[in-house]
Protein backbone atom coordinates (compact mmCIF):
# COMPACT_ATOMS: atom_id res chain seq x y z
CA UNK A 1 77.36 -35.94 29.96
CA UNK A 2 79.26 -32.68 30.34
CA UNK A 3 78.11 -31.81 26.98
CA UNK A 4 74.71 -32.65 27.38
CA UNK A 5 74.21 -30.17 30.64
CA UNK A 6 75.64 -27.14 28.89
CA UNK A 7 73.47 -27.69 25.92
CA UNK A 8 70.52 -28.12 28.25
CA UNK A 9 71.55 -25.13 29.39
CA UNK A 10 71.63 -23.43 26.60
CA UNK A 11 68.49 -24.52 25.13
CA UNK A 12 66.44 -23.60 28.15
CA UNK A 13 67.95 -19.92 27.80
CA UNK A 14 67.13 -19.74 24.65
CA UNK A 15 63.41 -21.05 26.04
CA UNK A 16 63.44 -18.55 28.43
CA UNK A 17 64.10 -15.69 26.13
CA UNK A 18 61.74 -16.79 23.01
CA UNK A 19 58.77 -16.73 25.83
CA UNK A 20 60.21 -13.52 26.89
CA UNK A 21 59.84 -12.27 23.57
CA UNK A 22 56.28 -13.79 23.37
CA UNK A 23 55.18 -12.04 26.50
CA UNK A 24 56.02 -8.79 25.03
CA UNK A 25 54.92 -8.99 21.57
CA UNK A 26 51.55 -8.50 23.00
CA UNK A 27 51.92 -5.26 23.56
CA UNK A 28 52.66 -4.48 19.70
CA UNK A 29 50.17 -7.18 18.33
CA UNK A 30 47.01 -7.35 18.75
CA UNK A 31 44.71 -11.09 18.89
CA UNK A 32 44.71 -12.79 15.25
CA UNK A 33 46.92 -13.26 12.38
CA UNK A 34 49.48 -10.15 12.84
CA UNK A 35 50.43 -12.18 16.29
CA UNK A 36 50.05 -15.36 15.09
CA UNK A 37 53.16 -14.42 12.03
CA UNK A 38 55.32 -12.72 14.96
CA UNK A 39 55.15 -16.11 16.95
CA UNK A 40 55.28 -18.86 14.14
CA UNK A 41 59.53 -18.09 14.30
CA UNK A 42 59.80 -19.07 18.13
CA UNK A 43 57.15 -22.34 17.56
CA UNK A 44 59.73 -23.64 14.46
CA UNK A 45 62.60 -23.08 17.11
CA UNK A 46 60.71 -24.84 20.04
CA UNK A 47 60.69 -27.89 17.60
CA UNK A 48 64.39 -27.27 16.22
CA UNK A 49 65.72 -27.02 20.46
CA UNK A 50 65.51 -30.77 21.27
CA UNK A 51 67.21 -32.12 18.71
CA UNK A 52 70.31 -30.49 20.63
CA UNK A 53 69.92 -33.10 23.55
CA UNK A 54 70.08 -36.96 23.13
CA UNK A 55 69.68 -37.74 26.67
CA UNK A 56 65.86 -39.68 28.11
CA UNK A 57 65.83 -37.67 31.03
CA UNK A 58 66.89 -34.31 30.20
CA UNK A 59 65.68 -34.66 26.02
CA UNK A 60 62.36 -36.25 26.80
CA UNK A 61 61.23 -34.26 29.01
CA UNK A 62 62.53 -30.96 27.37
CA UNK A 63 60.65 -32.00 24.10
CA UNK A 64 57.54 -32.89 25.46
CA UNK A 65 57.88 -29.55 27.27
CA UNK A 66 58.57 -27.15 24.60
CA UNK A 67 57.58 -29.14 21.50
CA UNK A 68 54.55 -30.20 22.33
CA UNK A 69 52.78 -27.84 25.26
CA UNK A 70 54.55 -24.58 24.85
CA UNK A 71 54.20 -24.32 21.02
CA UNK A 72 50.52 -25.69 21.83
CA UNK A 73 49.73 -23.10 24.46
CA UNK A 74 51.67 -19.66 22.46
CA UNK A 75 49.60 -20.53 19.67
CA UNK A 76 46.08 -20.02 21.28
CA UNK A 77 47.87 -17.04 22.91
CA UNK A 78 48.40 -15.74 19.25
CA UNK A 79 44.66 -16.04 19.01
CA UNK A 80 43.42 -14.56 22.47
CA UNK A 81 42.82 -17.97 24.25
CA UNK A 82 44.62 -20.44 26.08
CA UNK A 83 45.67 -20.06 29.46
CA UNK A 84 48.47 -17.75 28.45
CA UNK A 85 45.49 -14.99 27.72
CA UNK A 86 44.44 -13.07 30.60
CA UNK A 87 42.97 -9.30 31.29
CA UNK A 88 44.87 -7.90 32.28
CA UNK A 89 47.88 -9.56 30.56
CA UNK A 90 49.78 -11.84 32.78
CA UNK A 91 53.23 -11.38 34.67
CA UNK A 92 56.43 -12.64 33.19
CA UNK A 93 56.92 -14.44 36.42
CA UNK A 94 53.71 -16.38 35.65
CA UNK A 95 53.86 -16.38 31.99
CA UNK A 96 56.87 -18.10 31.40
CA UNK A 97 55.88 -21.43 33.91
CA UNK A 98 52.59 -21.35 32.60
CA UNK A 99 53.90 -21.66 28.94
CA UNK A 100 56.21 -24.46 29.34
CA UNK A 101 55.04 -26.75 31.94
CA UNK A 102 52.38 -28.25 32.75
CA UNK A 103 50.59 -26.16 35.40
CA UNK A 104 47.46 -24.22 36.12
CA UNK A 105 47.38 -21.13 37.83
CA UNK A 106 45.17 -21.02 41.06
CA UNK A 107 44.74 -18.43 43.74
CA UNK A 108 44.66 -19.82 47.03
CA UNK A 109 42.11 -18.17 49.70
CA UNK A 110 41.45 -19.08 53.63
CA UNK A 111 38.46 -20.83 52.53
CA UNK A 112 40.28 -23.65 50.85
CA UNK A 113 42.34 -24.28 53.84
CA UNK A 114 40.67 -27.71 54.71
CA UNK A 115 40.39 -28.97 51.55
CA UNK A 116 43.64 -28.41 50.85
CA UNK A 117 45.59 -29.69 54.25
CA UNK A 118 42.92 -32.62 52.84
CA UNK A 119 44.60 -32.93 49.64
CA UNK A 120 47.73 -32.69 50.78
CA UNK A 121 47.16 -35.69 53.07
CA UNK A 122 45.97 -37.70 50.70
CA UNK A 123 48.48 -37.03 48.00
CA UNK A 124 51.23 -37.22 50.54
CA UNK A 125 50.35 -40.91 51.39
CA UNK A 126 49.68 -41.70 47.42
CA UNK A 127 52.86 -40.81 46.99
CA UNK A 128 54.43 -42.76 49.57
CA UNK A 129 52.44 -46.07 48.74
CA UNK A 130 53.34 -45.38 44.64
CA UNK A 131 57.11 -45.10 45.79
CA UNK A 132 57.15 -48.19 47.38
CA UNK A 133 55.52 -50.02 44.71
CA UNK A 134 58.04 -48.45 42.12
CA UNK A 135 60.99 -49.80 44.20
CA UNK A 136 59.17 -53.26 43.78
CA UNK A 137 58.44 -53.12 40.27
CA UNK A 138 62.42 -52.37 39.94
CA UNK A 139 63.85 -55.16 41.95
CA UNK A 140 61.55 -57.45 39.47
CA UNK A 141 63.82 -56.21 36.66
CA UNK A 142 66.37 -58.36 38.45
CA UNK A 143 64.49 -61.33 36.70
CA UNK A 144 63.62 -59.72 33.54
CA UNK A 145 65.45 -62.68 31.74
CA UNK A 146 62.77 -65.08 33.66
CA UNK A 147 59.70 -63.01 32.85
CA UNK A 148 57.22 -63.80 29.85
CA UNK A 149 58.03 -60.54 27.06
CA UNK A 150 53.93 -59.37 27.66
CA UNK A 151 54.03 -59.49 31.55
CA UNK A 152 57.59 -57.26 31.21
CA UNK A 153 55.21 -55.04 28.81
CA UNK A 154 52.58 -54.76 31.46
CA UNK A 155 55.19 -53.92 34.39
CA UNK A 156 56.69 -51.14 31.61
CA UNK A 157 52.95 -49.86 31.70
CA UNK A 158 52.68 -49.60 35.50
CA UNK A 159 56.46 -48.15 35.46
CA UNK A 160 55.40 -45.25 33.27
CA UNK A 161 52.30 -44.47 35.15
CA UNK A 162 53.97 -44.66 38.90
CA UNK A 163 57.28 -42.55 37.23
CA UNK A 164 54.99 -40.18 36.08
CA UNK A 165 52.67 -40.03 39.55
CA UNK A 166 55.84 -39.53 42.16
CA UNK A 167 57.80 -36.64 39.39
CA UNK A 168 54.79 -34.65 39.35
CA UNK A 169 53.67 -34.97 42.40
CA UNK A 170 56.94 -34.02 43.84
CA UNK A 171 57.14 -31.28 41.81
CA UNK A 172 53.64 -30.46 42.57
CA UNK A 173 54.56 -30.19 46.15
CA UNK A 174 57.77 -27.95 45.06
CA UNK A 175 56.10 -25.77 43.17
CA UNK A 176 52.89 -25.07 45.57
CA UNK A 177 55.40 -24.32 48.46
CA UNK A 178 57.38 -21.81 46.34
CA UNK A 179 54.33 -20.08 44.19
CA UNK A 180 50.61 -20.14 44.09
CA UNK A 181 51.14 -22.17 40.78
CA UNK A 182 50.02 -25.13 40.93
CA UNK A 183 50.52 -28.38 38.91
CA UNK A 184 47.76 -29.87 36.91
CA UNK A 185 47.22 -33.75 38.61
CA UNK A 186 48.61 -36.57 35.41
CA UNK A 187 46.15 -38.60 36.44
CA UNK A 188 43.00 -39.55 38.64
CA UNK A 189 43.09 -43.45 39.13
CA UNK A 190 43.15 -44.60 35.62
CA UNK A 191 43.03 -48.01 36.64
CA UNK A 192 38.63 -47.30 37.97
CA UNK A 193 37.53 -46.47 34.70
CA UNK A 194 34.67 -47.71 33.40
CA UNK A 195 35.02 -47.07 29.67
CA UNK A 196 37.37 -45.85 26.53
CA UNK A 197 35.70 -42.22 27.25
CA UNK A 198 35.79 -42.23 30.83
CA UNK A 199 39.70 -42.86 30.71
CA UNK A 200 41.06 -40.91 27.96
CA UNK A 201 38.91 -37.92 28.64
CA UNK A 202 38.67 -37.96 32.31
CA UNK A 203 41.86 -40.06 34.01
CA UNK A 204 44.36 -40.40 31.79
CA UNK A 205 46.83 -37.83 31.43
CA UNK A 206 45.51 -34.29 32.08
CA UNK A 207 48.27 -32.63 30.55
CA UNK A 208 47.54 -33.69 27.58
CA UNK A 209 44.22 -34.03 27.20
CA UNK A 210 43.36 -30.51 28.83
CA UNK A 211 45.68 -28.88 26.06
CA UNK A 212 44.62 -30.99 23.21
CA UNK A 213 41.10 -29.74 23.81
CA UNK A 214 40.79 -26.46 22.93
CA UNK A 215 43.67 -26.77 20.37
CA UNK A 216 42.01 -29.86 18.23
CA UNK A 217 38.74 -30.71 19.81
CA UNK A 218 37.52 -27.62 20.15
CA UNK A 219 38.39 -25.57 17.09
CA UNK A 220 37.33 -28.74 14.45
CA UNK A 221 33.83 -29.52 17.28
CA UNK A 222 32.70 -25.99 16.32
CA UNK A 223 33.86 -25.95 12.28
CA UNK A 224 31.57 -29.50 11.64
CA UNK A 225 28.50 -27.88 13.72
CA UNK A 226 28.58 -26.06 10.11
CA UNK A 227 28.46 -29.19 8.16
CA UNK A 228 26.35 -31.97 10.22
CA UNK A 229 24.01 -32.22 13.12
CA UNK A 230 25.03 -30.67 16.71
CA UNK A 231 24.73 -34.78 18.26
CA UNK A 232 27.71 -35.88 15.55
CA UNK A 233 30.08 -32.97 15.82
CA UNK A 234 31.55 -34.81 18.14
CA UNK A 235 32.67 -37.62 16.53
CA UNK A 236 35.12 -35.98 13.88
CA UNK A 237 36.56 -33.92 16.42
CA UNK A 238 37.46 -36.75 18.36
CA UNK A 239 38.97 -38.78 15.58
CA UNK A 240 41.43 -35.32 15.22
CA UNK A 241 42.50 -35.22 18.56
CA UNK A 242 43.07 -38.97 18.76
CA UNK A 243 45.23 -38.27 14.80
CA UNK A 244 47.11 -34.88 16.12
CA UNK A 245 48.14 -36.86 19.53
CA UNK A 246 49.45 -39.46 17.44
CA UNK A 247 51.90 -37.41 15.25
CA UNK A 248 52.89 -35.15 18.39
CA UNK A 249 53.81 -39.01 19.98
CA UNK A 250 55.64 -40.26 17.14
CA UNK A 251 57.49 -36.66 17.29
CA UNK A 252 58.56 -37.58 21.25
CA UNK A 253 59.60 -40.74 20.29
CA UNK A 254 61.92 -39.20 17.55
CA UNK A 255 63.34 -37.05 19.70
CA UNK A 256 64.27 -39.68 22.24
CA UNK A 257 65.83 -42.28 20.42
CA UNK A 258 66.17 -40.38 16.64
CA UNK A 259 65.04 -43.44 14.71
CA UNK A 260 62.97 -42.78 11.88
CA UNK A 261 58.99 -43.18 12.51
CA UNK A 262 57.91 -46.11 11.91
CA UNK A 263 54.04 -44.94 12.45
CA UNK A 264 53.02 -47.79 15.03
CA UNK A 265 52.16 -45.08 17.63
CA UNK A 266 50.17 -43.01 14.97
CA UNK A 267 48.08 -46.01 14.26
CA UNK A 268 47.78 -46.94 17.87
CA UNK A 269 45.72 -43.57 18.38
CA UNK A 270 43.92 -43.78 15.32
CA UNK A 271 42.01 -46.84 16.15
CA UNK A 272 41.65 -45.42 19.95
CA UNK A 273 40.10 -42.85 18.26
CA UNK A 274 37.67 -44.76 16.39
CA UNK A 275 36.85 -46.89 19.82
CA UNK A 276 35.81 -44.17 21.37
CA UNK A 277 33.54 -42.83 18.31
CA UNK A 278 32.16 -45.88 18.45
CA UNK A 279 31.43 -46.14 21.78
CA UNK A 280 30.24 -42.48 21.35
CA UNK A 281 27.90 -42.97 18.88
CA UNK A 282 26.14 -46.33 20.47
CA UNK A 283 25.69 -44.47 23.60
CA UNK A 284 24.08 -41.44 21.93
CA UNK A 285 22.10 -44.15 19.51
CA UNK A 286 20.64 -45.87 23.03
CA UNK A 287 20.48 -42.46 24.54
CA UNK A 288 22.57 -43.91 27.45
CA UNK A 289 19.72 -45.76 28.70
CA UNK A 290 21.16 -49.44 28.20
CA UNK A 291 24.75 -48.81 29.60
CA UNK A 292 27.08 -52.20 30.58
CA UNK A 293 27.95 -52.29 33.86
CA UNK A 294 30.93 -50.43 34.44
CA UNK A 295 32.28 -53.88 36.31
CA UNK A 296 32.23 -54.93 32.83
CA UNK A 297 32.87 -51.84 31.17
CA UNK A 298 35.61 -51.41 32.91
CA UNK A 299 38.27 -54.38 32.44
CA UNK A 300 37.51 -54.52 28.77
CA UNK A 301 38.27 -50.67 28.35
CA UNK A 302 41.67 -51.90 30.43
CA UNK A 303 42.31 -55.03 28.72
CA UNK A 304 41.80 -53.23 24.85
CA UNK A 305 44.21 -50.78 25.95
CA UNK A 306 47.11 -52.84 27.26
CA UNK A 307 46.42 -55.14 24.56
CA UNK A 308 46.62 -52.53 21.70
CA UNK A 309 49.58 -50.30 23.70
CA UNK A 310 51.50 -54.25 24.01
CA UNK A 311 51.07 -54.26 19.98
CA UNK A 312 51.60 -50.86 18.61
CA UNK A 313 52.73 -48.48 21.37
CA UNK A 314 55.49 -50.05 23.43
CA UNK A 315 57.32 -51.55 20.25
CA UNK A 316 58.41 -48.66 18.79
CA UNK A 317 59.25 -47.19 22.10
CA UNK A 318 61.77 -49.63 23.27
CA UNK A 319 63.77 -50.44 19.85
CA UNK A 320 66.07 -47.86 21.16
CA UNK A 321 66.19 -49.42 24.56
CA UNK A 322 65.06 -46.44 26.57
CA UNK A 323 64.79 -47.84 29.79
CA UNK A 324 68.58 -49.04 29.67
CA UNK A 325 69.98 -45.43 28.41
CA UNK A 326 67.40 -43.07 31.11
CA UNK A 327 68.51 -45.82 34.01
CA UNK A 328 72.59 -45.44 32.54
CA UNK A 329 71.79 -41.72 32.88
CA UNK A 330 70.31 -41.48 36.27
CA UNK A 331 73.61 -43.25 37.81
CA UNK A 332 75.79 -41.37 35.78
CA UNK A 333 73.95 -38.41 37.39
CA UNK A 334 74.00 -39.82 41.13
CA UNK A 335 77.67 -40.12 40.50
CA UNK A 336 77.87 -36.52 39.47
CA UNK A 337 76.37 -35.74 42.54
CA UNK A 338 78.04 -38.32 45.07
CA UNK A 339 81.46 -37.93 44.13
CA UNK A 340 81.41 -34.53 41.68
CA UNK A 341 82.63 -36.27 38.53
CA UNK A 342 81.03 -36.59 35.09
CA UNK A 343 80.76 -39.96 33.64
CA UNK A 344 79.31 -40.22 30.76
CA UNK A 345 76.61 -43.03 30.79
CA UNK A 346 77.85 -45.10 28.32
CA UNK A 347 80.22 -45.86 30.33
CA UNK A 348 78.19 -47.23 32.66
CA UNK A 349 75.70 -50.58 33.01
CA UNK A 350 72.47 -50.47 34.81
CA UNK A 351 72.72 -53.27 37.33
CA UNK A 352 68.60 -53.77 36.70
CA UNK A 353 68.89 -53.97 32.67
């Protein structure tokens, strides 16, 4: 454990000065290719850096960090765009957040002032009501042995999305009070949508999806308008988001448990991808006029995802027993801080596992 924080420490200064570095170069490079060759160097070391930590907590998250939305982000800044691009150029102090986690910047004025004690309301009390259904979900692992393998699958699925609700939000909350940067929300209610398009373009994970789309969707959107009608574009540029989020997921994955891909998660995109094509193309065909009802819609978009995640997603992510080794690490942490000893955590035995 006490190797793992000084290389996390380490790495993340080494994080801190490649993005200084990227923040400057701007002033010697201008928009284009001559930028785009000074900055290739730090995205090869952003996916070199996390293969220096093995642990869930600190690894994953450093991974998906760097790996995957800084490299994503410095390389539309090489270009002019992104939301590291600014006139007049943006602060360091802004800059280097903005690169490497997943935040928006957003100016606060006295206008806002209601909707935001509003917000805060209501995200205080989602918070509250997704802890306590966390702490449920946990004490059910008591009975794990008892429990059919899918319904463990499905309370995995509702564990990743409530983790991923009370971390950001907290640091949401930590960030707001300390800067006018703001995080971007993971999610909004996933579990109302009405269709494959509604969710992965409009709940499910913002953070993704918001820097997948001008990266991918964008960029390959405009380069088939060339090639076939302006109603189609569409549909190839959504097959190479779905492909690209795919590879950057089986890339996670390796960094979190180092087992070789076995391409489960690629495939589980792929045919997301082609669902929502699909679903694309026989709503422009019907020119949206004969919709399902979205209490039909709905479920089935649910139940074809839980299905499909139960077959090809969650496999490959728990052959390395992640939830045993993140939940070894959090109490070897909480001993760190009770008593002020490392221990390293495999050492230790999750009481829920």
């Amino acid at each position: 454990m006490e190797g793992e924080i000084h290389n996390f420490i380490v790495v993340w200064t080494i994080v801190l000065i490649s993005l200084c570095y990227s923040h400057t170069i701007v002033k010697f490079f201008p928009n284009g290719k001559s930028r785009f060759v000074a900055i290739i160097p730090i995205v090869c070391l952003f996916f070199i850096l996390p293969l220096y930590l093995t642990s869930i907590n600190l690894g994953g998250t450093t991974s998906f960090f760097i790996a995957w939305l800084a490299n994503f982000k410095i390389l539309l800044f090489a270009f002019g765009k992104g939301p590291l691009s600014s006139i007049p150029p943006l602060p360091l102090s802004t800059f280097i957040p903005l690169a490497c986690l997943p935040i928006k910047y957003q100016k606060y004025s006295t206008s806002d002032n209601v909707e935001t004690t509003k917000k805060t309301t209501n995200s205080t009390l989602n918070l509250v009501t997704k802890i306590t259904l966390l702490a449920t979900l946990i004490s059910v692992y008591n009975y794990k042995d008892n429990l059919h393998p899918k319904l463990l699958l499905f309370c995995y699925c509702l564990h990743i999305y409530f983790f991923l609700e009370i971390l950001l939000t907290m640091v949401s909350t930590m960030v707001r009070v300390a800067s006018r940067v703001e995080l971007e929300p993971p999610f909004d209610e996933p579990y109302k949508t009405s269709s494959l398009q509604d969710f992965w373009g409009k709940r499910w994970n913002f953070m993704v999806t918001n820097i997948l789309r001008p990266t991918v969707y964008n960029p390959v959107r405009s380069l088939m308008l060339d090639r076939i009608s302006r109603k189609w574009a569409p549909l190839p540029a959504v097959l190479a988001t779905f492909f690209v989020s795919g590879i950057m997921h089986e890339l996670i994955f390796y960094y979190i448990s180092r087992e070789k891909p076995s391409w489960e998660v690629t495939c589980f995109f792929i045919i997301h991808g082609v669902a929502l094509s699909i679903e694309i193309m026989v709503k422009k065909l019907l020119n949206d006029k004969f919709l399902v009802s979205r209490f039909v819609s709905g479920p089935l978009a649910l139940g074809f995802i839980i299905l499909t995640s139960f077959w090809l997603f969650f496999p490959p992510l728990l052959r390395g027993k992640p939830d045993v080794k993140g939940c070894n690490e959090s109490i070897a942490f909480l001993e760190f801080v009770r008593y002020g000893k490392l221990v390293s955590p495999d050492n230790i035995t999750c009481p829920f596992m």
